[in-house]
N, C-alpha and C. Protein backbone atom coordinates (compact mmCIF):
# COMPACT_ATOMS: atom_id res chain seq x y z
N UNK A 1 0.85 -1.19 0.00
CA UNK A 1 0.00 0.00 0.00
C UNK A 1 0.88 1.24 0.00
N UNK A 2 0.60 2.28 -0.90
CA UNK A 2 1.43 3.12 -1.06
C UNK A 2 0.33 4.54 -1.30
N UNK A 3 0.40 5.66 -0.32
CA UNK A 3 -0.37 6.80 -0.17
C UNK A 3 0.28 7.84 -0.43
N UNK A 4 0.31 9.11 -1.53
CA UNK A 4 1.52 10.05 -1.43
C UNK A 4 0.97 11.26 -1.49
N UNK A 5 1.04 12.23 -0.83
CA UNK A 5 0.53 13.53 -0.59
C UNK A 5 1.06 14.51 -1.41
N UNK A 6 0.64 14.99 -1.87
CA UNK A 6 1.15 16.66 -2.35
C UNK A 6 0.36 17.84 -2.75
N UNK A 7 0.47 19.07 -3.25
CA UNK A 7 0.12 20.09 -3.19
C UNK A 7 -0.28 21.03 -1.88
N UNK A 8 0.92 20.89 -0.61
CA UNK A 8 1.07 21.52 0.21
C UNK A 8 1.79 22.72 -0.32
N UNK A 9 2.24 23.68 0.77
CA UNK A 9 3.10 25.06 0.66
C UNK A 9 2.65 26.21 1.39
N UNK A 10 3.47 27.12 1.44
CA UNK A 10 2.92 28.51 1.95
C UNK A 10 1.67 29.14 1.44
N UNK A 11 0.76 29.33 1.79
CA UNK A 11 -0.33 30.41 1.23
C UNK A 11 -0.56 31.33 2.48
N UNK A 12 -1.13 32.66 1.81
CA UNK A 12 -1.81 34.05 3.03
C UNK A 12 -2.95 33.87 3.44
N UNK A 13 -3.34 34.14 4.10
CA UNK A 13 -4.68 33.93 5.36
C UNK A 13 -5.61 34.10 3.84
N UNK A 14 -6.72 33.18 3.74
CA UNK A 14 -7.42 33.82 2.80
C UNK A 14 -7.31 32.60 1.71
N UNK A 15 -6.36 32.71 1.51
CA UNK A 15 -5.67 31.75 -0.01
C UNK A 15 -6.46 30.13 0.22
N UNK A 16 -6.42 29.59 -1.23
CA UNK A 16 -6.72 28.28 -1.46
C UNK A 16 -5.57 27.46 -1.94
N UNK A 17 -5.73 26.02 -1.25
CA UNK A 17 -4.77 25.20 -1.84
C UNK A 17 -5.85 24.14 -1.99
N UNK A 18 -4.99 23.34 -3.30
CA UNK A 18 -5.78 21.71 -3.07
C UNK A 18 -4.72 20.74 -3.21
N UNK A 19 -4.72 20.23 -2.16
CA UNK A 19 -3.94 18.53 -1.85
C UNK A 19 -4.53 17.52 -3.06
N UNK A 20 -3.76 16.94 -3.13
CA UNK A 20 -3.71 15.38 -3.72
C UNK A 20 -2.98 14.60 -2.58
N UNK A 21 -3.50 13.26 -2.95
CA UNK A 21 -3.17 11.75 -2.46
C UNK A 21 -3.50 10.39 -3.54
N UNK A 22 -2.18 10.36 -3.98
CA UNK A 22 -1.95 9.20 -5.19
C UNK A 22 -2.15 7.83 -4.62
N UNK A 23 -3.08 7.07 -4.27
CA UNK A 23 -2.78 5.64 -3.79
C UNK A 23 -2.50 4.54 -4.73
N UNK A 24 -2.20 3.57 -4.30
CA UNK A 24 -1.58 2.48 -4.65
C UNK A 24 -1.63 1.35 -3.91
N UNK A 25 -1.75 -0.07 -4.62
CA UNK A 25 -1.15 -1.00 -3.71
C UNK A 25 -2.78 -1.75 -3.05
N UNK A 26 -3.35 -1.30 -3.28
CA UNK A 26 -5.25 -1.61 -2.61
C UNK A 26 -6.42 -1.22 -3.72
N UNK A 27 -7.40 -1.70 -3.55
CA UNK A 27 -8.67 -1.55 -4.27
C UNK A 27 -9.56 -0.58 -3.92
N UNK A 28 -8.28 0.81 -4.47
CA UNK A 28 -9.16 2.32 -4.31
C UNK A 28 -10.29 2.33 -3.93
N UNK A 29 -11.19 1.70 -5.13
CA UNK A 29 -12.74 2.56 -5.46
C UNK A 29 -13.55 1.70 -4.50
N UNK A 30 -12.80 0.75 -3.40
CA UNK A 30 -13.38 0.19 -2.13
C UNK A 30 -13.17 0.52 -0.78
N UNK A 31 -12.09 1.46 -1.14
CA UNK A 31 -12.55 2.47 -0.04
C UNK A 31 -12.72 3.27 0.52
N UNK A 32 -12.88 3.85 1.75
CA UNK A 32 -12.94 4.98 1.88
C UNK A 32 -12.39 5.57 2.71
N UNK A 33 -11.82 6.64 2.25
CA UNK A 33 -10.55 7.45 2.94
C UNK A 33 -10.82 9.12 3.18
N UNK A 34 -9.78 9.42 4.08
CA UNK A 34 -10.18 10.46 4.75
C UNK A 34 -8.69 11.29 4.77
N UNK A 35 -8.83 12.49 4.96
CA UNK A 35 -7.43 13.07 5.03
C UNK A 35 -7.59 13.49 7.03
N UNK A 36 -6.39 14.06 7.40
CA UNK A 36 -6.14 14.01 8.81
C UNK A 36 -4.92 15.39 8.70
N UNK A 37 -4.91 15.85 9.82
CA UNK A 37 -3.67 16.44 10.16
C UNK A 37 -2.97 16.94 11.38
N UNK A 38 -2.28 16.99 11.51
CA UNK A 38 -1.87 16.83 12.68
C UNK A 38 -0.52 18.56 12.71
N UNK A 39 -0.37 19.02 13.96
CA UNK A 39 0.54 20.08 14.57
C UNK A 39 1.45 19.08 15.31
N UNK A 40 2.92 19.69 15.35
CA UNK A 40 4.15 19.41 16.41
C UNK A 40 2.98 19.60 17.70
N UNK A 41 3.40 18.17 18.93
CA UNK A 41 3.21 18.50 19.96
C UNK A 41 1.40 18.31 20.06
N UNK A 42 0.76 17.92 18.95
CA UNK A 42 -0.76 17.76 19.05
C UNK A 42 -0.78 16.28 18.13
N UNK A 43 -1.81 15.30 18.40
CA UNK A 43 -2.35 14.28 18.29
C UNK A 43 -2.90 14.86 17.01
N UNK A 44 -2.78 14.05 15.58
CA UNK A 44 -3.44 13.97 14.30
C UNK A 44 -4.98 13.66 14.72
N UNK A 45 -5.63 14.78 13.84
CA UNK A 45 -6.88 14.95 14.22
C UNK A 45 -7.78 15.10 12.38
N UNK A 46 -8.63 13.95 12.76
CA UNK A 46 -9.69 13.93 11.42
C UNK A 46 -10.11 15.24 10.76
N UNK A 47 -10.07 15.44 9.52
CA UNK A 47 -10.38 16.82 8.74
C UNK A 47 -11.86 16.31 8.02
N UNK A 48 -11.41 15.64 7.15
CA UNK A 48 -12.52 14.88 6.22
C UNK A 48 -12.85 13.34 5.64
N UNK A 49 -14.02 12.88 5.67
CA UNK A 49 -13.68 11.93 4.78
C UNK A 49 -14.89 10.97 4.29
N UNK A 50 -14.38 10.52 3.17
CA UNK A 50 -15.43 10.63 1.97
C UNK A 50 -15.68 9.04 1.88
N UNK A 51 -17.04 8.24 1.32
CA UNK A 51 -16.87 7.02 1.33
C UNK A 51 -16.32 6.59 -0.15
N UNK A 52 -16.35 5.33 0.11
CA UNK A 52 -15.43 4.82 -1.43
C UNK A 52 -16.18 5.08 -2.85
N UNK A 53 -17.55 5.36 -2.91
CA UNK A 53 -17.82 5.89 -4.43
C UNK A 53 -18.30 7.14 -3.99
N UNK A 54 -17.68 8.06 -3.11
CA UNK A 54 -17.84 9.67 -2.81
C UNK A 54 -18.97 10.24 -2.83
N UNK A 55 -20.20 9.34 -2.74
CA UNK A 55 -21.54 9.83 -2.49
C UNK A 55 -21.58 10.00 -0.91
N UNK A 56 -20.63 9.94 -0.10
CA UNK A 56 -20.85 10.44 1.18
C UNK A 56 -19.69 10.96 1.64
N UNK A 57 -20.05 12.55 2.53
CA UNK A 57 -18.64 12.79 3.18
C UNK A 57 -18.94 13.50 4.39
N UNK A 58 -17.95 13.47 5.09
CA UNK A 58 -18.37 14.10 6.29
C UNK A 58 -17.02 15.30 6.83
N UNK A 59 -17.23 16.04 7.40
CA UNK A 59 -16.16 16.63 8.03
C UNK A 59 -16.47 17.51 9.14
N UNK A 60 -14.99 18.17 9.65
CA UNK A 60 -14.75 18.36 11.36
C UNK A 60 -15.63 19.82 10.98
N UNK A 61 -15.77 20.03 12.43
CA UNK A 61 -16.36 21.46 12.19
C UNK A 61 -15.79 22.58 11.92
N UNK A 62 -14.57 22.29 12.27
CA UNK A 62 -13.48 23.67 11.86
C UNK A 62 -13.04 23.60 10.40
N UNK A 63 -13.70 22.98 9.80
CA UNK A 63 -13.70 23.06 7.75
C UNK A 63 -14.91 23.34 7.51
N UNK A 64 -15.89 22.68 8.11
CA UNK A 64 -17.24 23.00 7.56
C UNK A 64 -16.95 24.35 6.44
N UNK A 65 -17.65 24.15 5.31
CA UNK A 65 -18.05 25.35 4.71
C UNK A 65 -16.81 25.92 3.75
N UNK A 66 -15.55 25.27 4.14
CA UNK A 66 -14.28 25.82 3.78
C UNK A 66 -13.17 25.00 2.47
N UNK A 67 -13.60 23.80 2.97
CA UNK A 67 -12.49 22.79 2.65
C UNK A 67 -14.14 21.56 1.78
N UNK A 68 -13.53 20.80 1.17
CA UNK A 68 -14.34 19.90 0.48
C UNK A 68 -13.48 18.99 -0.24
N UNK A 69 -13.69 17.59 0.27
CA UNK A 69 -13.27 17.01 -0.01
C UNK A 69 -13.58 16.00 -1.26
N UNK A 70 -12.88 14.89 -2.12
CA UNK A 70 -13.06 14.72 -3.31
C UNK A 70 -12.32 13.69 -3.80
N UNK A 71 -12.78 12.75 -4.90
CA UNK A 71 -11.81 11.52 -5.32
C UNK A 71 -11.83 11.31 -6.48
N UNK A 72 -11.11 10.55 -7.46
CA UNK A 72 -11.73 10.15 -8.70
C UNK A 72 -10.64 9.02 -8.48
N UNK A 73 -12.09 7.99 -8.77
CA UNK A 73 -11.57 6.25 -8.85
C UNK A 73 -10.94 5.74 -9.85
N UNK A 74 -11.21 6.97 -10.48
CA UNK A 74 -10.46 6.13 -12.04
C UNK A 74 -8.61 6.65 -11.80
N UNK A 75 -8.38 7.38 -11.48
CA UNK A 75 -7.19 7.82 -11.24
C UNK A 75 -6.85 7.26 -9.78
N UNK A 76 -7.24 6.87 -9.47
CA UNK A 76 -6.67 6.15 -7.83
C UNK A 76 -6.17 7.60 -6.91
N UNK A 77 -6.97 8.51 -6.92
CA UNK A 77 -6.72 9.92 -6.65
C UNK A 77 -7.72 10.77 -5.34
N UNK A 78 -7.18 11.28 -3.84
CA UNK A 78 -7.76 11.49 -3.38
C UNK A 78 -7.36 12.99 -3.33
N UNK A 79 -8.47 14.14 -3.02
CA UNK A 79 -8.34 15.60 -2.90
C UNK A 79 -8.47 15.93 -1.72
N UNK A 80 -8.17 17.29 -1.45
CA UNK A 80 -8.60 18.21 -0.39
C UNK A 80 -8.85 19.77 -1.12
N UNK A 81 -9.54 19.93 -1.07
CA UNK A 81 -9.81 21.69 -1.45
C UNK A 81 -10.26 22.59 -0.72
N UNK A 82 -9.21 23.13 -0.34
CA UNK A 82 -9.00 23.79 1.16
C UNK A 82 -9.26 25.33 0.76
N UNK A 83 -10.19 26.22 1.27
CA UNK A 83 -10.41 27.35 1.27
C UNK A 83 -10.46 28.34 2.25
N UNK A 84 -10.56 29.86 1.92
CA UNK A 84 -10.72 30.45 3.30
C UNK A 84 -9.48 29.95 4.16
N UNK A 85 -8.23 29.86 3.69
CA UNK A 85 -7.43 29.16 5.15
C UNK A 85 -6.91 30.29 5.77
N UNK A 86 -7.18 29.61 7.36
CA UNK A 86 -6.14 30.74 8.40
C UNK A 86 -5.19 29.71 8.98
N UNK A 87 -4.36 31.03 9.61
CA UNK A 87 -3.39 30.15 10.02
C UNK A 87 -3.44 29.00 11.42
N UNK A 88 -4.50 29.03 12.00
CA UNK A 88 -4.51 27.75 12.76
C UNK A 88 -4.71 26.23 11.47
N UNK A 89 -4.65 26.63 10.46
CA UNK A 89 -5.05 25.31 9.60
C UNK A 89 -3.47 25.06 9.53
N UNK A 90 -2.42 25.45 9.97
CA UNK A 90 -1.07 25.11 9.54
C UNK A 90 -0.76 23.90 9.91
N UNK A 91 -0.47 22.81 9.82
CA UNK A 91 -0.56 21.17 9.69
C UNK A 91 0.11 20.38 8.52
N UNK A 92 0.65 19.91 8.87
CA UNK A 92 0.99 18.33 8.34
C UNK A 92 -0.03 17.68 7.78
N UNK A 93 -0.36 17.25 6.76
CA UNK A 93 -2.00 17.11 6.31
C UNK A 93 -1.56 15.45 5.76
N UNK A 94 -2.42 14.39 5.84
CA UNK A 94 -2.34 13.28 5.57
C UNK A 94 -3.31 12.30 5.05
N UNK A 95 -2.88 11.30 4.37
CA UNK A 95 -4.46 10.79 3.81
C UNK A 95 -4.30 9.25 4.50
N UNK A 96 -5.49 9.15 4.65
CA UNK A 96 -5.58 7.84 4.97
C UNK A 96 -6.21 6.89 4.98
N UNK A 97 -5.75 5.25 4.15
CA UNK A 97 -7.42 4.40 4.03
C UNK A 97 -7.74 4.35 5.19
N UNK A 98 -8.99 4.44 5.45
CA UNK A 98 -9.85 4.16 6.49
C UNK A 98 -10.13 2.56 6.74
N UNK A 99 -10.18 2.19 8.13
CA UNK A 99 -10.07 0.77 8.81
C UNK A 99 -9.01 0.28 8.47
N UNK A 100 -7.58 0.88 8.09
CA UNK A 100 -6.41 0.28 8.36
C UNK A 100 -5.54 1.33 8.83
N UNK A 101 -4.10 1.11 8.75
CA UNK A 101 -3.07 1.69 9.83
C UNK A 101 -2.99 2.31 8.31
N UNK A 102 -3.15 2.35 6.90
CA UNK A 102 -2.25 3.09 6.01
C UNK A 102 -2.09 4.44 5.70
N UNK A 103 -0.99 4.63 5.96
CA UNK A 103 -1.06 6.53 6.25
C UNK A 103 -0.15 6.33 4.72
N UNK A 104 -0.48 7.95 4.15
CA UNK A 104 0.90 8.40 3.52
C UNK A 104 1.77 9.48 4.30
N UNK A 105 3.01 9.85 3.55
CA UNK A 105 4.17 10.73 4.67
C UNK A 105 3.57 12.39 4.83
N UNK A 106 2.67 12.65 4.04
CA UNK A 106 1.62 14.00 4.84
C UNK A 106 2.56 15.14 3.95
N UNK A 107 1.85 16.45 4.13
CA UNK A 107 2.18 17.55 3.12
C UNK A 107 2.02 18.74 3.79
N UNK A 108 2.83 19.57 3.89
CA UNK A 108 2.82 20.35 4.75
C UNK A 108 2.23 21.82 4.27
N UNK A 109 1.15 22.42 4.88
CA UNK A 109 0.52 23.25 5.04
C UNK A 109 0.74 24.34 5.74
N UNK A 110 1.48 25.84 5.29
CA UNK A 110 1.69 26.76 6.23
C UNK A 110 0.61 27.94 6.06
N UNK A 111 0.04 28.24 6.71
CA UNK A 111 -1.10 29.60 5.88
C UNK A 111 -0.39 30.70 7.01
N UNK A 112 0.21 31.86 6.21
CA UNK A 112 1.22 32.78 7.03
C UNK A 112 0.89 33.98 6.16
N UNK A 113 1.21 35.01 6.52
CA UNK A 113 1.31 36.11 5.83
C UNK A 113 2.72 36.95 6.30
């Protein structure tokens, strides 16, 4: 199983980014995965997450409204489309199949001005 994050970086209070997560190694379009993120010194904490044919998603309340999450099975491809960010969203951001340990190595998110 192989999970790989990217489209992290610096953005200003305000700014949009959108993550990717390339998986591999498992039968994508069975499941369902969620991204996570975690601060130095704080416990990785659930953001979003979507079921395996993306007719369902759920997320934390501190995205509500902001962030939306997203997949396409045919590309073995998971999103984040992160909006409105401030800087408490600054995190290590990570994807992960859901009901197993498989993490990928996470993407780092600074929202700074």
């Amino acid at each position: 199983v192989q999970l790989v994050e990217s489209g992290g970086g610096l953005v200003q209070p305000g700014g949009s980014l959108t993550l990717s997560c390339v998986a591999s190694g498992f039968p994508f379009r069975e499941s369902g995965m969620s991204w996570y993120r975690q601060v130095p010194g704080k416990e990785r904490e659930l953001v979003a997450q979507i079921s395996n044919l993306g007719m369902s998603t759920d997320y934390a309340d501190f995205v509500k409204g902001r962030f939306r999450i997203a997949r396409n099975n045919g590309l073995n491809k998971l999103y984040l489309e992160m909006n409105n960010l401030k800087p408490e969203d600054t995190a290590v951001y990570f994807c992960k199949r859901n009901q197993y340990q498989d993490w990928g190595r996470g993407t780092q998110v600074i929202v700074s001005s």
